[in-house]
Protein backbone atom coordinates (compact mmCIF):
# COMPACT_ATOMS: atom_id res chain seq x y z
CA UNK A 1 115.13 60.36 100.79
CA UNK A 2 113.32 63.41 100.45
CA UNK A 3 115.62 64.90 97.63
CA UNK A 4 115.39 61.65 95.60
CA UNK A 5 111.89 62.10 95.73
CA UNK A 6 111.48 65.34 94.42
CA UNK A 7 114.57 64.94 91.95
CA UNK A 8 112.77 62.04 90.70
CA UNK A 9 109.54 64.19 89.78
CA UNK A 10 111.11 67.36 89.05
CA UNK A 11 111.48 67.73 84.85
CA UNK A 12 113.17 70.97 84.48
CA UNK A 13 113.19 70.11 81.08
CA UNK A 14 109.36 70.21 80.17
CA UNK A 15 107.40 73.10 81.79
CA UNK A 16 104.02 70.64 82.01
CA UNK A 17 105.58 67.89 83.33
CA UNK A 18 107.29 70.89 85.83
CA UNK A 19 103.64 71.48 87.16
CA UNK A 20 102.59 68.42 87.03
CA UNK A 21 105.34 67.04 89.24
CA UNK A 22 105.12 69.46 91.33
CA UNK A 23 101.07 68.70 91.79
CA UNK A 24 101.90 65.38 92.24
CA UNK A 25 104.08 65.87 95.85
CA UNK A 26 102.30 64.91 98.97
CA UNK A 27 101.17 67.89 101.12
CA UNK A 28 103.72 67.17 103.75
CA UNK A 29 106.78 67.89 100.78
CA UNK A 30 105.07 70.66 99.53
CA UNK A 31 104.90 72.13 102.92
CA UNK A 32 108.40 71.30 103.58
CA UNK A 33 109.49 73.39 99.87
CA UNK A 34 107.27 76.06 100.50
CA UNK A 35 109.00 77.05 103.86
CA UNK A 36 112.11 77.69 102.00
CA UNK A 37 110.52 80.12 99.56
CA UNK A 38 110.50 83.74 99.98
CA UNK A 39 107.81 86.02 99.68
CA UNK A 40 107.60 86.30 95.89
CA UNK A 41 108.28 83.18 95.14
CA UNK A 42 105.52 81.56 96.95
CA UNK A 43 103.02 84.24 95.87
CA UNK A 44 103.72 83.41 92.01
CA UNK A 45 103.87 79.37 92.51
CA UNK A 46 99.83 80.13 95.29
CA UNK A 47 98.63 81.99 92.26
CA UNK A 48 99.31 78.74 90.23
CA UNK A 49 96.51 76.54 91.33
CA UNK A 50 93.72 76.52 94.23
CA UNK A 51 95.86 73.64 95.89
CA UNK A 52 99.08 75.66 96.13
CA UNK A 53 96.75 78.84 97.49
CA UNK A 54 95.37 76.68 100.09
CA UNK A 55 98.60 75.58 101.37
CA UNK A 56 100.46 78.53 101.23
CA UNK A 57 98.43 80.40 103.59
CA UNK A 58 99.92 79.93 106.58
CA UNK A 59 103.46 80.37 105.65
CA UNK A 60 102.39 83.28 103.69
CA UNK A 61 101.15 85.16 106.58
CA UNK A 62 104.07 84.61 108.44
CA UNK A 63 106.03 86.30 105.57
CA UNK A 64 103.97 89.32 106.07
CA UNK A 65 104.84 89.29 109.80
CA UNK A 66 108.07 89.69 109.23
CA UNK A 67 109.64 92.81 110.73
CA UNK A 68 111.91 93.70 107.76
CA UNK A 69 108.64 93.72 105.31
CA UNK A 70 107.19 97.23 105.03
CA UNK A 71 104.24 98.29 102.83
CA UNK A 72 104.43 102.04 102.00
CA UNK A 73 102.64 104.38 101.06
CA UNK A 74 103.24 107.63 98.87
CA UNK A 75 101.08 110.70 98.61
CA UNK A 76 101.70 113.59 96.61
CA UNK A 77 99.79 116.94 96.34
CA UNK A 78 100.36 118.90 92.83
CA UNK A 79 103.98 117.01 92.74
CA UNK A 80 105.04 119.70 95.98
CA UNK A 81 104.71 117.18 99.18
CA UNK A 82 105.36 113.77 98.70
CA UNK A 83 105.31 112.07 102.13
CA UNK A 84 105.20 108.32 102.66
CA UNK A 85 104.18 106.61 105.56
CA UNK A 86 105.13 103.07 106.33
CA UNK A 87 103.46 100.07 107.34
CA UNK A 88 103.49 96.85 108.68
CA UNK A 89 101.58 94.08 109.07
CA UNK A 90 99.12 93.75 112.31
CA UNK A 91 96.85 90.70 112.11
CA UNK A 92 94.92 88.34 109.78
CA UNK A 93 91.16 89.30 110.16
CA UNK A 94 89.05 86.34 110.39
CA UNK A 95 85.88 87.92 109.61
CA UNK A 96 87.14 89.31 105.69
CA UNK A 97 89.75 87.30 105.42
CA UNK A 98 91.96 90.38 104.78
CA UNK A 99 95.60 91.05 106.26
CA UNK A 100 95.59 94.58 108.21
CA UNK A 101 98.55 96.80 108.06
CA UNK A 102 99.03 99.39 110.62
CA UNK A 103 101.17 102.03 110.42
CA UNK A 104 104.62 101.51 112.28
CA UNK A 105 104.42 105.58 113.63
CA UNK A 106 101.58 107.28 114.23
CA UNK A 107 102.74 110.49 111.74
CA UNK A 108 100.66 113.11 111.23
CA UNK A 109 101.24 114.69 107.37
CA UNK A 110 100.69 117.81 106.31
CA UNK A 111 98.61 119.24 103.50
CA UNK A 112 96.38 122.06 102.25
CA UNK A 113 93.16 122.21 101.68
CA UNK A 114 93.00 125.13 99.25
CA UNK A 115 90.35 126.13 95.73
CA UNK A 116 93.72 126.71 93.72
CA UNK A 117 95.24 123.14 94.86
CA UNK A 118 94.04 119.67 93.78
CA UNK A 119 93.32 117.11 96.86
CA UNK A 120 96.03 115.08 97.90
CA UNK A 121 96.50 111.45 96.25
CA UNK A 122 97.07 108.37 97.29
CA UNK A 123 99.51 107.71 94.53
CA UNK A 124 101.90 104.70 95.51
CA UNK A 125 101.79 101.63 97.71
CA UNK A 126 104.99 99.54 97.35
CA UNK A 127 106.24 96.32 99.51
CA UNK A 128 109.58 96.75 100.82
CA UNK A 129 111.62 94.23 102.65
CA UNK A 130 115.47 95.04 103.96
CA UNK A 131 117.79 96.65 101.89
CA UNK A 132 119.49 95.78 98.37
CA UNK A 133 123.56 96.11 97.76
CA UNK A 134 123.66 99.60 97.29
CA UNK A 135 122.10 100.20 100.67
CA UNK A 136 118.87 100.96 99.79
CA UNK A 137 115.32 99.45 100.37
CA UNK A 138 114.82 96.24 98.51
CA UNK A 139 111.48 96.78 96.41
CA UNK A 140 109.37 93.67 95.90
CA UNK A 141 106.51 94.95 94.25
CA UNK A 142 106.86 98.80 92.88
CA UNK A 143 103.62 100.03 92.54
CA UNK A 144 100.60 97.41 93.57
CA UNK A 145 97.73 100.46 92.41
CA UNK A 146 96.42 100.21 89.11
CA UNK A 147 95.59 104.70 89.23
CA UNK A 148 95.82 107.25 92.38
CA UNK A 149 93.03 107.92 94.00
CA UNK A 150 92.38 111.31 96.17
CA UNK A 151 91.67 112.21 99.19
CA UNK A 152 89.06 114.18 100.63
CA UNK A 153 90.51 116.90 103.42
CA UNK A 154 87.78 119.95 103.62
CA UNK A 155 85.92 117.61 106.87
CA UNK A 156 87.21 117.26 109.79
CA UNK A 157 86.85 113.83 110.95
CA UNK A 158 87.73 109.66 110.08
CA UNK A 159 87.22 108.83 106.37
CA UNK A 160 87.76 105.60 104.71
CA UNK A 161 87.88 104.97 101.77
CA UNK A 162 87.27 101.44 99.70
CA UNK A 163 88.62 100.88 95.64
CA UNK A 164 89.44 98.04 93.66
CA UNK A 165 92.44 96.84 91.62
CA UNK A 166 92.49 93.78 89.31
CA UNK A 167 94.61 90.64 89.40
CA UNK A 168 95.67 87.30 87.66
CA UNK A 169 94.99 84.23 90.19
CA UNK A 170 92.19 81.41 90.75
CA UNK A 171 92.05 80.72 86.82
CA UNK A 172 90.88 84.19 85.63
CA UNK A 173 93.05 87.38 84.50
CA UNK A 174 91.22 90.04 86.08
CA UNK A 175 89.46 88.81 89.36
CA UNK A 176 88.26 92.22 91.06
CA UNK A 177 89.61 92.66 94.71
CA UNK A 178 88.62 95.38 96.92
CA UNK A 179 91.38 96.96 99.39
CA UNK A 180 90.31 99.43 102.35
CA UNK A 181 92.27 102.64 104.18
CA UNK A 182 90.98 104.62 106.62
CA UNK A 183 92.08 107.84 108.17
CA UNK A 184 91.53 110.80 109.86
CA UNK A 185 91.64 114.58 109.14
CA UNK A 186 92.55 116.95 112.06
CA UNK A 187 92.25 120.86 111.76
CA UNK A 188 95.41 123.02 111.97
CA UNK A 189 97.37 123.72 114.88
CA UNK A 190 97.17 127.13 116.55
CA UNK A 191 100.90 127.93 115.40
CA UNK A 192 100.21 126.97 112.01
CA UNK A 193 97.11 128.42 111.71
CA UNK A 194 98.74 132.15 112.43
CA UNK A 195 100.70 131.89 109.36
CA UNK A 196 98.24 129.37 107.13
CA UNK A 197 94.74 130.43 107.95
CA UNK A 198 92.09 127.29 108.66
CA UNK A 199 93.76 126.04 105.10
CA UNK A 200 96.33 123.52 106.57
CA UNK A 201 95.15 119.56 107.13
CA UNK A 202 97.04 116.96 109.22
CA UNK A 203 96.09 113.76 107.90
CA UNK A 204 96.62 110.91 109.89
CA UNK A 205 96.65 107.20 108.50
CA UNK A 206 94.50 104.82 110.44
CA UNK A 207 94.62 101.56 108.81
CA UNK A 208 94.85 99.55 105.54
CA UNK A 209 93.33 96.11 104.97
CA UNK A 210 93.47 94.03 101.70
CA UNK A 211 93.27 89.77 100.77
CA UNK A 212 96.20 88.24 99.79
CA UNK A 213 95.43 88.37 96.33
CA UNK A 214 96.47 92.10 96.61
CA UNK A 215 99.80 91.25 95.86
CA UNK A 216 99.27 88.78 93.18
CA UNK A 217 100.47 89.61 89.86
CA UNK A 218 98.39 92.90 87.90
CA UNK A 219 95.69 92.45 85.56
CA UNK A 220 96.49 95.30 82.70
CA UNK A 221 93.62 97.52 81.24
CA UNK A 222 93.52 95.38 78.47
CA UNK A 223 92.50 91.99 80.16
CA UNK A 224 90.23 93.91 82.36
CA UNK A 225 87.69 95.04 79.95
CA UNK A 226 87.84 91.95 77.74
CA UNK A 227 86.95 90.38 81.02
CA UNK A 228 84.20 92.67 81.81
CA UNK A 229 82.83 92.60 77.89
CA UNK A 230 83.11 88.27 78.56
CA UNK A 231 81.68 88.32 81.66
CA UNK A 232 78.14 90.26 80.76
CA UNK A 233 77.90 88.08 77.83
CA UNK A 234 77.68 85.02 79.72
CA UNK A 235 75.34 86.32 81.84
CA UNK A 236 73.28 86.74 79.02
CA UNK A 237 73.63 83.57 77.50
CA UNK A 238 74.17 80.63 79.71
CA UNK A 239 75.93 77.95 77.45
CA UNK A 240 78.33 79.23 74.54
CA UNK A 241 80.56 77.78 72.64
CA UNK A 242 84.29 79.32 73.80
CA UNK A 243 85.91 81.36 70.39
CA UNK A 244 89.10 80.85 68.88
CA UNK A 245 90.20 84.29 70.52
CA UNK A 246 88.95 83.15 73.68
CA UNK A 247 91.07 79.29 73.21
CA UNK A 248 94.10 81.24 71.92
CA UNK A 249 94.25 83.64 74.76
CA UNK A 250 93.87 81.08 76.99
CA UNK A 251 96.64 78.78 75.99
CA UNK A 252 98.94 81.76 76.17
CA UNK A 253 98.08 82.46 79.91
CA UNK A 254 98.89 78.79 80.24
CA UNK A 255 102.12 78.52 78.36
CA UNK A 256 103.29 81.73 80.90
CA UNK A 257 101.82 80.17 83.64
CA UNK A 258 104.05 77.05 83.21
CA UNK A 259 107.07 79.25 82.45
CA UNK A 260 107.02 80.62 85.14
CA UNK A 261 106.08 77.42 87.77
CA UNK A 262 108.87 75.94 85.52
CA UNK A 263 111.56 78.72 86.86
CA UNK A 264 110.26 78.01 89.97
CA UNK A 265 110.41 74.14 89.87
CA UNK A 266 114.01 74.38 88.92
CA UNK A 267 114.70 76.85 91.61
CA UNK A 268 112.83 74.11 94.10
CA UNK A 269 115.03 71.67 92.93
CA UNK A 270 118.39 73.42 93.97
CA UNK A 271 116.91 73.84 97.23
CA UNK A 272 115.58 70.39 98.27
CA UNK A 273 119.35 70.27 99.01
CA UNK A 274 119.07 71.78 102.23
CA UNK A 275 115.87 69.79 103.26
């Protein structure tokens, strides 16, 4: 009953009339599709409309619980250390909305704080979940930071640290989203500091917290100072007449849009199968 249903609304055919089908499913079907969808999958079809986003939620934070999905981190000091450290999810936070990632061993890393060295950067963060054919870990999303930042080691004591990156969701192309780390800086050990001086840092990740949006697909440069340059002139002038740049651009985020919810409707339909 079910698969006639969505057969019966599913165009693979037509990318609209994909979307619109789609749309046009009672909550309790979409529910039902969206369980079978992994993690990418049902990020690209949440970023598609504020309906989809809504409903997604829940089954997207049980994603993130899984224990085969690891978020890690690189750092790298002038290209000589390059330590990662990997986490995994701990809890939705109410209060900012954000998912919290914890790190699954409390490691403490090793760097230098030295005149002739540049501070260590926070140069990666990439999702992982299981492995791929060739043994190795799967990457979902390679590199979710638009630029590295760095990290200051001198202090002793808890830093954190908050930046933003820019993403494509809720109808825009470069909606702003803030992400937080914290962590702490510890002094040298006495055996170290024999043979380093008071030079060597431990650094000791704390905790990273971000919305989902995060891990929606990247804004590039590009869209995010058009967007900036767009968004100060409406604040200077309420009501204005959109360009043919602005129509144009548009329509091309749209026709991509329904490319890909298209791919995705015709993957849905395969799967309905097995509902």
């Amino acid at each position: 009953m079910i698969h006639k249903l969505i057969s019966s609304r599913i165009n693979k055919n037509s990318s609209i009339s994909s979307i619109t089908s789609l749309i046009s499913l009672p909550n309790e079907i979409l529910l039902l599709i969206f369980e079978s969808l992994d993690i990418i999958s049902l990020l690209a079809l949440s970023d598609t409309c504020r309906r989809f986003n809504a409903l997604s939620y829940t089954r997207l934070l049980s994603l993130f619980a899984s224990p085969d999905l690891t978020l890690k981190f690189s750092l790298n000091q002038e290209y000589k250390w390059q330590p990662q450290v990997d986490l995994s999810f701990s809890h939705f936070d109410a209060d900012t909305q954000n998912l919290v990632f914890k790190p699954k061993s409390q490691t403490a890393l090793t760097f230098y704080n030295s005149a002739v060295l540049r501070k260590p950067n926070l140069c990666n963060i990439s999702l992982i979940q299981g492995i791929n054919e060739n043994g190795e870990p799967r990457s979902l999303k390679e590199n979710l930071l638009q630029k590295s930042y760095s990290l200051s080691i001198k202090p002793i004591g808890t830093f954190q640290q908050i930046h933003k990156v820019y993403r494509r969701g809720k109808g825009t192309k470069h909606m702003p989203l803030s992400y937080t780390f914290s962590y702490t800086v510890s002094p040298p050990t006495e055996e170290s500091l024999s043979k380093t001086g008071n030079r060597e840092r431990l650094i000791t990740l704390i905790e990273f917290s971000c919305p989902v949006g995060f891990f929606y697909p990247q804004a590039t440069t590009a869209q995010k100072i058009i967007g900036n340059l767009f968004g100060r002139r409406r604040g200077k002038k309420k009501v204005k007449k959109l360009s043919t740049t602005t129509l144009i651009d548009s329509k091309i985020h749209l026709d991509k849009s329904c490319e890909q919810t298209s791919e995705i409707a015709r993957a849905l339909e395969l799967m309905v199968v097995n509902i």
